[in-house]
Protein backbone atom coordinates (compact mmCIF):
# COMPACT_ATOMS: atom_id res chain seq x y z
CA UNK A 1 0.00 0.00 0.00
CA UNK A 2 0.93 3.09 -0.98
CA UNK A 3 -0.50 6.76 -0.04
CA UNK A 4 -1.04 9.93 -2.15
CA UNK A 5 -2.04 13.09 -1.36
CA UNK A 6 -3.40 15.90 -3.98
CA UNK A 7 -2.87 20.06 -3.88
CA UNK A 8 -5.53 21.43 -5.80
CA UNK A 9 -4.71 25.16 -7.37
CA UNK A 10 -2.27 25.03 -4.18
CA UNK A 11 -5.36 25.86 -1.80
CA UNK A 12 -6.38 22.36 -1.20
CA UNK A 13 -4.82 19.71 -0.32
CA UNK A 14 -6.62 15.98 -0.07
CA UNK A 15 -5.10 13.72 2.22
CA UNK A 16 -5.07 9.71 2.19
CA UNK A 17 -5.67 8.37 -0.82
CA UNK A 18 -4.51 4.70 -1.32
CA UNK A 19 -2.69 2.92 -4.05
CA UNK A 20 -3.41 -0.18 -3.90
CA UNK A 21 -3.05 -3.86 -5.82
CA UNK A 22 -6.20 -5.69 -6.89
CA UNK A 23 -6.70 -9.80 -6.34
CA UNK A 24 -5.95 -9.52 -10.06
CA UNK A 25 -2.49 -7.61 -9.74
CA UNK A 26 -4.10 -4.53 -11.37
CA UNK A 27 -3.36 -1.04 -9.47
CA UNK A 28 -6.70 1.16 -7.91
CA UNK A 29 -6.97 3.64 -5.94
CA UNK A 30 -8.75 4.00 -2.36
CA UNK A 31 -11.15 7.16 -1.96
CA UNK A 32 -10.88 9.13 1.17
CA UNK A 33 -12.21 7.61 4.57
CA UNK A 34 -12.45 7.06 7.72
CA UNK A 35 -14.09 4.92 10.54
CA UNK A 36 -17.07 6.28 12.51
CA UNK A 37 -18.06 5.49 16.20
CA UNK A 38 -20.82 2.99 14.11
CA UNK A 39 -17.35 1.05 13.20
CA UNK A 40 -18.20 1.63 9.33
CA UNK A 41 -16.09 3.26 7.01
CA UNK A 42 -17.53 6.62 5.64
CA UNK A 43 -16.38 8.78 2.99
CA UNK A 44 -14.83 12.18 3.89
CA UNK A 45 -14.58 13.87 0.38
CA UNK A 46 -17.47 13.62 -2.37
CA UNK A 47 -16.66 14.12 -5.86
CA UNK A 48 -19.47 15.77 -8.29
CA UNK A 49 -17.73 15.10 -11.44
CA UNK A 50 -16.16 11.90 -12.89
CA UNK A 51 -13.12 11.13 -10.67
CA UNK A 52 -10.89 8.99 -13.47
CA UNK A 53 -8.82 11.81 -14.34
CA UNK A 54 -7.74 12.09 -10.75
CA UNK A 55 -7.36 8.61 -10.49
CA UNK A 56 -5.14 8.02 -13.42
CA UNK A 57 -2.92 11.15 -12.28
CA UNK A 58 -2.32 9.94 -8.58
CA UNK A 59 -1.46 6.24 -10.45
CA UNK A 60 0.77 8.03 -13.16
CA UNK A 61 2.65 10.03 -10.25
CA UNK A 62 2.90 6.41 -8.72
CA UNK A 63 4.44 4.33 -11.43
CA UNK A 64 6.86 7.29 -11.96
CA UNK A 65 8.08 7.20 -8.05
CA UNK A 66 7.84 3.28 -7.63
């Protein structure tokens, strides 16, 4: 497991995301979250637009520093 974070027009800065491997080898990555008092996993950031652009950056910026 690795961990990214993102700087967005350096005013915002995401914390936490996950690079992961799949059961199948394949690379993903892990949304922002974190475990309530309920004990369930909730997410901290939601995304209004299609988030594969941001996903293939972080994984880009990972095969490049791997």
């Amino acid at each position: 497991t690795a961990y990214a974070d993102v700087t967005l027009d350096d005013f915002i800065v995401l914390k936490g995301f996950r690079i992961l491997v799949g059961k199948s080898g394949g690379l993903f990555v892990g949304m922002l979250i974190k475990k309530g008092k309920d004990g369930k996993y909730h997410d901290q950031v939601e995304f209004k637009k299609d988030l594969s652009v941001l996903r293939d950056l972080i994984l880009e910026a990972y095969k490049e520093f791997s």
